[in-house]
Protein backbone atom coordinates (compact mmCIF):
# COMPACT_ATOMS: atom_id res chain seq x y z
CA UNK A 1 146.28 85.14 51.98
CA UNK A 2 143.29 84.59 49.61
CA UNK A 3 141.21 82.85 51.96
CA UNK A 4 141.28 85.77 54.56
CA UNK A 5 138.85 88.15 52.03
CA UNK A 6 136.42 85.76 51.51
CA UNK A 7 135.26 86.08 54.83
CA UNK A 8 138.04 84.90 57.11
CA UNK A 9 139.98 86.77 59.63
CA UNK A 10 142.24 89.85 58.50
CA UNK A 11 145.02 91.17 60.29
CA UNK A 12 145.18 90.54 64.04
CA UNK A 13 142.62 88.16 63.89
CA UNK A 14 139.16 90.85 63.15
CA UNK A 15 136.84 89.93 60.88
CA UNK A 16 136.79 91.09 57.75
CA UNK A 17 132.43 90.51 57.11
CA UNK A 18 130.42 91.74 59.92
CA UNK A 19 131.62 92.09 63.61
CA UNK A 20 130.01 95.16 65.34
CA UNK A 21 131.54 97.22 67.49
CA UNK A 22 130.54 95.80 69.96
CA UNK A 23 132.66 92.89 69.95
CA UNK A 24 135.60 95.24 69.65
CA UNK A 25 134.80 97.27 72.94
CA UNK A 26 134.37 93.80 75.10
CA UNK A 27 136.10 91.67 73.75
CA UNK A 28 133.17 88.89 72.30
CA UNK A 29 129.62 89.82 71.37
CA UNK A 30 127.02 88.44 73.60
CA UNK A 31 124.75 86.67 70.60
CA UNK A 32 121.07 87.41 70.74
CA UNK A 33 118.70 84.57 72.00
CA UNK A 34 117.15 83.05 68.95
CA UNK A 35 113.48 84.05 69.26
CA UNK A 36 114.62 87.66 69.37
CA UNK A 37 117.23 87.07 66.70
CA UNK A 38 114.79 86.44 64.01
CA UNK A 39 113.03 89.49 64.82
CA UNK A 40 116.23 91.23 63.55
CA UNK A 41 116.16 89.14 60.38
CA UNK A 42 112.68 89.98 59.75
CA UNK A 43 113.29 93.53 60.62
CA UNK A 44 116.19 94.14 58.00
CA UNK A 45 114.31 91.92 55.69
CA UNK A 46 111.21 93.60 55.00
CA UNK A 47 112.95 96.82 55.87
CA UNK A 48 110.29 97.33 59.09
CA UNK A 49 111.20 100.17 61.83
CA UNK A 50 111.90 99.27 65.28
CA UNK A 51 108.18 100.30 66.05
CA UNK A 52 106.88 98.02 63.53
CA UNK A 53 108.57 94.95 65.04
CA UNK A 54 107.75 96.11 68.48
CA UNK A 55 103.59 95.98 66.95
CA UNK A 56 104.39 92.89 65.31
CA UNK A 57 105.65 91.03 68.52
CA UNK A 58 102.74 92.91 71.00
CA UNK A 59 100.26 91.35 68.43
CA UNK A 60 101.42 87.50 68.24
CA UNK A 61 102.49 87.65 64.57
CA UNK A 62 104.90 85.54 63.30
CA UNK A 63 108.15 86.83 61.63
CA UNK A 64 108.42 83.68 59.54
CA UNK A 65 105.04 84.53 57.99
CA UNK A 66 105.70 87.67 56.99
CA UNK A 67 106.61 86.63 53.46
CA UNK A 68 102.78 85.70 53.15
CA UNK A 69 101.49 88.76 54.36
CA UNK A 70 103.39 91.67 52.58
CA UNK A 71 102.66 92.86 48.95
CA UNK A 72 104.48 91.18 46.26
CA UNK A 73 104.37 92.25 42.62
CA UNK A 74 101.84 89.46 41.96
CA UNK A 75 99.85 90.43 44.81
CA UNK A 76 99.27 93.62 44.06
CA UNK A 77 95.93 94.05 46.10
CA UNK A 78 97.47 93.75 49.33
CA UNK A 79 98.85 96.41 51.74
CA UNK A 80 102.50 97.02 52.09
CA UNK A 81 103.30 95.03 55.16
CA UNK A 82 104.51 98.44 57.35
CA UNK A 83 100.83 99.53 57.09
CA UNK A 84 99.30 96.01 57.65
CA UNK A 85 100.68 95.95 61.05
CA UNK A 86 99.93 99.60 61.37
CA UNK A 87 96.45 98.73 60.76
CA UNK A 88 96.25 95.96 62.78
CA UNK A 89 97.96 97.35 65.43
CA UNK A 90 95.77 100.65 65.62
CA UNK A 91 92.31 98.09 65.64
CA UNK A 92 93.60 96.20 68.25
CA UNK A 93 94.74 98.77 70.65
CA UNK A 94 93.15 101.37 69.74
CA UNK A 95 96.43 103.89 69.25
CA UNK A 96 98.84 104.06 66.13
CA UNK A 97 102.12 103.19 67.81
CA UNK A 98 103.56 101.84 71.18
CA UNK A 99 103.93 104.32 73.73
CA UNK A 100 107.84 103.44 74.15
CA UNK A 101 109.69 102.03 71.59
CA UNK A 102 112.02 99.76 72.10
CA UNK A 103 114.17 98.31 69.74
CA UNK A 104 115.03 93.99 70.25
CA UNK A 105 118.64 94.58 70.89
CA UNK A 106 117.68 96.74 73.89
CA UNK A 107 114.85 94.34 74.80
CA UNK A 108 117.50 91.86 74.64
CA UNK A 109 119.80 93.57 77.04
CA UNK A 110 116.44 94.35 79.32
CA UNK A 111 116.23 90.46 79.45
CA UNK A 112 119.31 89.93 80.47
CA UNK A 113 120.19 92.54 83.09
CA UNK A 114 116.04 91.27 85.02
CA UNK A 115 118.11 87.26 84.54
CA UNK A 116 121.52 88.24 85.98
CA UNK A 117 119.74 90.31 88.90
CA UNK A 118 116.91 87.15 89.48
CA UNK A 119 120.11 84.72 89.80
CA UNK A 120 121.79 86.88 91.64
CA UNK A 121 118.53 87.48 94.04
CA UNK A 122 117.83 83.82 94.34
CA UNK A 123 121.81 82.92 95.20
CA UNK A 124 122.02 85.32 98.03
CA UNK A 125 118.40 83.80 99.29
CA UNK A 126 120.04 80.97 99.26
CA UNK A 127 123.24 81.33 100.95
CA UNK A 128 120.97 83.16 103.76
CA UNK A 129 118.96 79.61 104.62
């Protein structure tokens, strides 16, 4: 019974670390692809908003640079990295934020619904020839 705290399964077989809900609504999560997933991990992170990862990934950066380009204690000359890629952002396109913000897990979910409708398209072009 010692095991099942240190991040095994409790009672019933639900995690004890983690699991969002929903996994509990459909029965298994649907992980995210792993381009968008370290978006995510950047985004919790360097404590960014979803309209400063949206920025980010409209202007090409990295997430795994990101450690290079925020303000450290040592560094104390450079910009916090929220208002880097507000800056950035607002010289390249000319506006301060994206007109819609979406956040990755919905851009995820986007991705998926346009994949399931093109296979779907494609097999019924199919099964017409």
């Amino acid at each position: 019974m010692a095991g099942t705290a240190a991040g095994g399964c409790g009672q019933g077989g639900v995690p004890l670390q983690g699991g969002g809900s929903a996994a509990k609504v459909t029965g298994k999560a649907k992980p995210l692809p792993a381009h968008l997933q370290v978006w995510v991990e950047a985004r919790k992170r360097y404590r960014l908003s979803h309209a400063h990862v949206q920025m980010a990934r409209e202007l090409g950066l990295n997430p795994k640079k990101f450690g290079k380009l925020g303000q450290s204690r040592q560094e104390p000359w450079k910009v916090p990295l929220p208002q880097f890629i507000e800056h950035v952002y607002a010289k390249r396109f000319g506006r301060q934020q994206p007109e819609v913000v979406v956040p990755v897990e919905e851009h995820a979910r986007q991705l998926a619904q346009t994949r399931t409708a093109r296979k779907a398209r494609n097999a019924s072009a199919e099964s017409a020839e």
